[in-house]
Protein backbone atom coordinates (compact mmCIF):
# COMPACT_ATOMS: atom_id res chain seq x y z
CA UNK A 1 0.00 0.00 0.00
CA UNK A 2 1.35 3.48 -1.41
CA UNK A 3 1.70 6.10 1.79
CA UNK A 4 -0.98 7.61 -0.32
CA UNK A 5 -3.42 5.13 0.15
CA UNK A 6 -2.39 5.03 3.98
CA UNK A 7 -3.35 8.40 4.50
CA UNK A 8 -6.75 8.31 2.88
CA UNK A 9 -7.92 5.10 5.01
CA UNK A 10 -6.59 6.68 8.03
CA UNK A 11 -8.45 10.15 7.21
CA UNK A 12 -11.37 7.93 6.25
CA UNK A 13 -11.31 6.73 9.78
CA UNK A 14 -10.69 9.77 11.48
CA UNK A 15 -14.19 11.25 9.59
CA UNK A 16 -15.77 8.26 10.75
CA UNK A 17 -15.19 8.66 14.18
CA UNK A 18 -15.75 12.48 14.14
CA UNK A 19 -18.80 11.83 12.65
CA UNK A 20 -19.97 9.25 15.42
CA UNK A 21 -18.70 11.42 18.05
CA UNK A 22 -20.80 14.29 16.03
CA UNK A 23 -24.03 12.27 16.20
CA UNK A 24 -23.99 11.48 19.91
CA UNK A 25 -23.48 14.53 20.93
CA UNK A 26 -26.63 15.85 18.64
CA UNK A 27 -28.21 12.85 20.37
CA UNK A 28 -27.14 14.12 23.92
CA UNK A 29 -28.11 17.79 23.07
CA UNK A 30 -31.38 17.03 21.77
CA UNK A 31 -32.47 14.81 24.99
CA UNK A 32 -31.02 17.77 27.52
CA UNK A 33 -33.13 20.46 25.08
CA UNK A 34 -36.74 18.50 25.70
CA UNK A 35 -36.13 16.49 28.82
CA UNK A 36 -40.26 16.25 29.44
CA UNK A 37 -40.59 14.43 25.94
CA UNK A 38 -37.37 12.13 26.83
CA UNK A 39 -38.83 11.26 30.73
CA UNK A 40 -42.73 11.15 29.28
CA UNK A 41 -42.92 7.30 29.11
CA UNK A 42 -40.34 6.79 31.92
CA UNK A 43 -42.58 8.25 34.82
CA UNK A 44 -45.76 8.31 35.82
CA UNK A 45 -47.78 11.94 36.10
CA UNK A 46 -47.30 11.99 39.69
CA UNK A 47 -50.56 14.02 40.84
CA UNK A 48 -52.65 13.81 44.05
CA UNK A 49 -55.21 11.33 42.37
CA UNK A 50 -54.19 7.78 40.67
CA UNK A 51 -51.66 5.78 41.24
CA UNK A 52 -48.67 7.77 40.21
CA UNK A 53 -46.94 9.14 43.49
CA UNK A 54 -45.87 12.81 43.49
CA UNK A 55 -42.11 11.66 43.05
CA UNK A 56 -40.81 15.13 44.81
CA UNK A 57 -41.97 17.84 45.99
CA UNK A 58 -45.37 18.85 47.60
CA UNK A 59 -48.56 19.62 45.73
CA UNK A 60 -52.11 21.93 47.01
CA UNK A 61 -55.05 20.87 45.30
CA UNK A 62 -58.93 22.25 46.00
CA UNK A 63 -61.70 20.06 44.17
CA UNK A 64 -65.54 20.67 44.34
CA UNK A 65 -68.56 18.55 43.39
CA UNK A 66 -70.64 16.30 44.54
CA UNK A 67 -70.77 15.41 47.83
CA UNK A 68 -67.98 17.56 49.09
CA UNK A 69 -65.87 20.54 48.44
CA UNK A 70 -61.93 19.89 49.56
CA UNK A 71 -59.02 21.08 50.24
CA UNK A 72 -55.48 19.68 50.30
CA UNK A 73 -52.08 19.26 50.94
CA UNK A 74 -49.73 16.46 49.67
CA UNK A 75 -46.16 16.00 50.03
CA UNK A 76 -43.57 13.16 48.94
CA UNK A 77 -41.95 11.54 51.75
CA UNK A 78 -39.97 9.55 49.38
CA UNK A 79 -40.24 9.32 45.47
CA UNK A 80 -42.65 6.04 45.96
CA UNK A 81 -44.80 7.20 49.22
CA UNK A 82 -46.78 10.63 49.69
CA UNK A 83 -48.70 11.73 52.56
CA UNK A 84 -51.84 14.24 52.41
CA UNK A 85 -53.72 16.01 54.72
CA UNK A 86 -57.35 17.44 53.47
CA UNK A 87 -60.19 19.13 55.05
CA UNK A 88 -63.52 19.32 53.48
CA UNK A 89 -66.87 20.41 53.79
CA UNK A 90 -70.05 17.60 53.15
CA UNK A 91 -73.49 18.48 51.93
CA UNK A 92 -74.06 15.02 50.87
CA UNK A 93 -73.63 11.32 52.01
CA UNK A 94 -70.81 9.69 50.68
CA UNK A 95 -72.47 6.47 52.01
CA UNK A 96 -75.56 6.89 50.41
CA UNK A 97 -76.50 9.07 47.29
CA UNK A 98 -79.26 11.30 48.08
CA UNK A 99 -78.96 11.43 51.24
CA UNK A 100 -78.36 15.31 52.49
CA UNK A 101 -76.50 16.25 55.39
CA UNK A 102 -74.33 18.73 55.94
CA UNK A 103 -70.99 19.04 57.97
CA UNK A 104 -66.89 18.84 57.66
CA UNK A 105 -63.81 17.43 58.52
CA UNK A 106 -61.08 16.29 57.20
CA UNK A 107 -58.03 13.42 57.29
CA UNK A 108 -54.58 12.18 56.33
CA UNK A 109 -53.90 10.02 53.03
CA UNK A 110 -51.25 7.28 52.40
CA UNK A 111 -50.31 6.32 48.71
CA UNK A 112 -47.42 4.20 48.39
CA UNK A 113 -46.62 3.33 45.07
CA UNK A 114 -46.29 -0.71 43.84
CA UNK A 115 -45.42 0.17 40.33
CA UNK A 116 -43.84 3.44 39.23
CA UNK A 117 -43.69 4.35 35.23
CA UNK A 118 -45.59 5.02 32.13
CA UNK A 119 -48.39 2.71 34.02
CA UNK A 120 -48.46 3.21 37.59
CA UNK A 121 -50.31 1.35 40.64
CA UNK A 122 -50.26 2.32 44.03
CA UNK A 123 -51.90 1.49 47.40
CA UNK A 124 -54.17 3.79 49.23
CA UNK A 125 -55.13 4.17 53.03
CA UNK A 126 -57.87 7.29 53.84
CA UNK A 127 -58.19 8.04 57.36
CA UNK A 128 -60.57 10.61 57.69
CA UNK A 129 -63.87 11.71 60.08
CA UNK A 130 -66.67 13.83 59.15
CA UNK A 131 -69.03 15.22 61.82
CA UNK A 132 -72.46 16.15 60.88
CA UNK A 133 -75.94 16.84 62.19
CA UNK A 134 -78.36 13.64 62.49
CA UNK A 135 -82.28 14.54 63.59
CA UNK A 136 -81.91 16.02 67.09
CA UNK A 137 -78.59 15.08 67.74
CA UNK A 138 -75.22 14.95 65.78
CA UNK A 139 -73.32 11.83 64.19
CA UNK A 140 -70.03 11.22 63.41
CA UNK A 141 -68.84 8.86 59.62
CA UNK A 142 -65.36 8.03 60.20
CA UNK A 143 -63.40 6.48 57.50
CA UNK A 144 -61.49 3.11 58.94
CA UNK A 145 -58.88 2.65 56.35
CA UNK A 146 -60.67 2.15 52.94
CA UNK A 147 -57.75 0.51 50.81
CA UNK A 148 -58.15 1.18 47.38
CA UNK A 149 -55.83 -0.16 44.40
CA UNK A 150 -55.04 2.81 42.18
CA UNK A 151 -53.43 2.88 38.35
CA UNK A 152 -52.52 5.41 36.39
CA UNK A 153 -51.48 5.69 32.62
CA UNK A 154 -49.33 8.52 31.57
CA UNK A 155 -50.58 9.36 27.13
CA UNK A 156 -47.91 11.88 27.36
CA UNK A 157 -46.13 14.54 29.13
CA UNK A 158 -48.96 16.71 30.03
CA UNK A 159 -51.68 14.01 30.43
CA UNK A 160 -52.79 10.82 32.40
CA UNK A 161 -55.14 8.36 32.92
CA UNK A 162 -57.04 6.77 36.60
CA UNK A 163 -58.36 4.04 37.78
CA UNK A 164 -59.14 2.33 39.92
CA UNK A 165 -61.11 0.11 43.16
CA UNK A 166 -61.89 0.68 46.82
CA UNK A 167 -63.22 -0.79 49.59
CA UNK A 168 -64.86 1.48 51.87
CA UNK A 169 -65.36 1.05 55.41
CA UNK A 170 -67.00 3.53 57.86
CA UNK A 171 -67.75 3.63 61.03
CA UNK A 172 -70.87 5.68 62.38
CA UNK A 173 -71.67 6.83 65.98
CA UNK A 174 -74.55 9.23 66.36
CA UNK A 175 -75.93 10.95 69.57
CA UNK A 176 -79.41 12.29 70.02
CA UNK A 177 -80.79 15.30 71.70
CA UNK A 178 -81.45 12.84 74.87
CA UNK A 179 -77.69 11.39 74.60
CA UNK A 180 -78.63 7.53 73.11
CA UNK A 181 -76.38 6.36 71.07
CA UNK A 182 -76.00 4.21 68.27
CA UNK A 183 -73.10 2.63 66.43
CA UNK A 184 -73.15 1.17 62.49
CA UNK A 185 -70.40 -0.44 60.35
CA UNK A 186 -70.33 0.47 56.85
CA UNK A 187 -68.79 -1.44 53.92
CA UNK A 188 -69.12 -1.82 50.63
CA UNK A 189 -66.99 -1.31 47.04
CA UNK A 190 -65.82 1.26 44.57
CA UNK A 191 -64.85 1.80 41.08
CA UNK A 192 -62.95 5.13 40.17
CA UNK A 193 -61.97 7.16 37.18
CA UNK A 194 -60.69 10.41 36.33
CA UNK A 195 -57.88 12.28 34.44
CA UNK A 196 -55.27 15.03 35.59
CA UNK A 197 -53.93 17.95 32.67
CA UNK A 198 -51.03 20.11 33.00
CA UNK A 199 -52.22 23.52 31.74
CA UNK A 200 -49.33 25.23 32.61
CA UNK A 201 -45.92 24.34 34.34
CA UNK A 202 -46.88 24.46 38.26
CA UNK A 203 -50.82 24.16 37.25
CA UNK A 204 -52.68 20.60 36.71
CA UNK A 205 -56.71 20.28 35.87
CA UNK A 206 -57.81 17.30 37.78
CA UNK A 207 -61.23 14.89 37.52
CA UNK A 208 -62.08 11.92 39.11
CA UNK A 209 -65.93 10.19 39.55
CA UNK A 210 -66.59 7.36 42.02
CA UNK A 211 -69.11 4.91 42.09
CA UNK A 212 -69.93 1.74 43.87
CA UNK A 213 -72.59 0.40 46.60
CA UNK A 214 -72.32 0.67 50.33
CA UNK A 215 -73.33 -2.25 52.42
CA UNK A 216 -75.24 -1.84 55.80
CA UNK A 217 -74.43 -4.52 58.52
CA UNK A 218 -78.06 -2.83 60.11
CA UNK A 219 -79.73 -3.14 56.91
CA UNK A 220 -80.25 -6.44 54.74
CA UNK A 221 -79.64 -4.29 51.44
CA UNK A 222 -77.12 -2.06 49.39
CA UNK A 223 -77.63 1.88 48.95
CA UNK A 224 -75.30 3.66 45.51
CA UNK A 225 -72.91 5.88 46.58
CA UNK A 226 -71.17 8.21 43.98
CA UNK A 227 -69.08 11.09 44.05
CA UNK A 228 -67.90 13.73 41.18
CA UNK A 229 -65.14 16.23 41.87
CA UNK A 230 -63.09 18.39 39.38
CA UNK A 231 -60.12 20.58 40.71
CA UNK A 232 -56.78 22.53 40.53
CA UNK A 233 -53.47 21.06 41.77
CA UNK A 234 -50.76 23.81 42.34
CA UNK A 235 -47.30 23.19 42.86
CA UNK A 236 -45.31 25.72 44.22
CA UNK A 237 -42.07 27.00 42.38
CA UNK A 238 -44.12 26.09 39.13
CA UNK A 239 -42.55 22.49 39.10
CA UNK A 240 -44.10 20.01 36.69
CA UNK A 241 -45.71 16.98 38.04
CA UNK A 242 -43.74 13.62 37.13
């Protein structure tokens, strides 16, 4: 081989590897300029509904509908458990749809995730107690746990998908005007829905509807419980939700 030849094969591979070392680095810039589009399928829409967990950071949301209006307060504890605290106020049963009553309260939420990604499932414990006038007297509905299985699916960077099933349980104590008392066990089951949209970085649109039956331990039948909330999650320092 003329030392010619040798100096085209070796410029030949010296384009070659500047071009290689050219492409990765386009590849490299390219995933730094849209990191949402690059992450979209790689976690889940953390959000204070579904099964997603927040991931960092803390969220407020306020939702109102039917039977409540609520407000609340989630933060991540660690990027696969979050912990919530809500109050709310009740002009409806959540036991029993139809039923008026009106009163508040609030409770604490745990959602640790099982699954964490473009689909997402996570495990969720409601503590919560809601005090409320009854006749002459007043009652108290106090949520005993109600674990629910939760999944969420993340269409892209902005938008995801819930659902998911429950088991309520609730506890009921009521006192009369002439202090008798009288104690009821609620169970039952639930199906859930609902959707959460980033409309601006910091800013989510969020939807859910419930449905299901509750089961009276007093009562030899079922009564349809339902609720339908839409809300605004905020995260302060206009983070996105991942």
């Amino acid at each position: 081989m003329s030392v010619c030849e040798r100096h085209c094969a070796s410029a030949s591979r010296a384009r070659a590897r500047a071009c290689r070392a050219l492409a990765v680095a386009a590849i490299g810039l390219g995933l730094l300029a849209a990191p949402h589009e690059a992450q979209a399928y790689r976690h889940g829409l953390g959000s204070s509904i579904g099964g997603a967990t927040l991931g960092r950071g803390h969220v407020l949301w306020l939702a109102a509908g039917y039977p409540t209006t609520s407000l609340g307060w989630a933060v991540a504890l660690h990027p696969l458990v979050d912990l919530g605290l809500h109050a709310e106020v009740v002009y409806g049963s959540p036991a029993w749809l139809g039923e008026e009553m009106l009163g508040g309260g609030g409770g604490v939420r745990a959602r640790v995730a099982l699954l964490r990604g473009r689909a997402s499932v996570a495990l969720v414990v409601d503590l919560a107690a809601t005090a409320y006038a009854e006749g002459t007297g007043v009652a108290a509905l106090v949520d005993l746990g109600s674990p629910a299985l939760d999944l969420s699916f993340r269409l892209g960077p902005r938008l995801a998908l819930h659902a998911g099933i429950g088991v309520p349980i609730h506890y009921v104590s009521s006192v009369s005007s002439a202090f008798a008392t009288s104690t009821r066990v609620l169970g039952g089951f639930e199906a859930r829905g609902g959707v959460t949209a980033v409309l601006r970085p910091g800013l989510a649109l969020v939807g859910s509807v419930a449905c299901g039956a509750t089961i009276w331990s007093s009562r030899d039948h079922a009564t349809a419980r339902l609720e339908v909330l839409v809300g605004l999650e905020y995260r302060p320092g206009g983070g996105e939700p991942r």
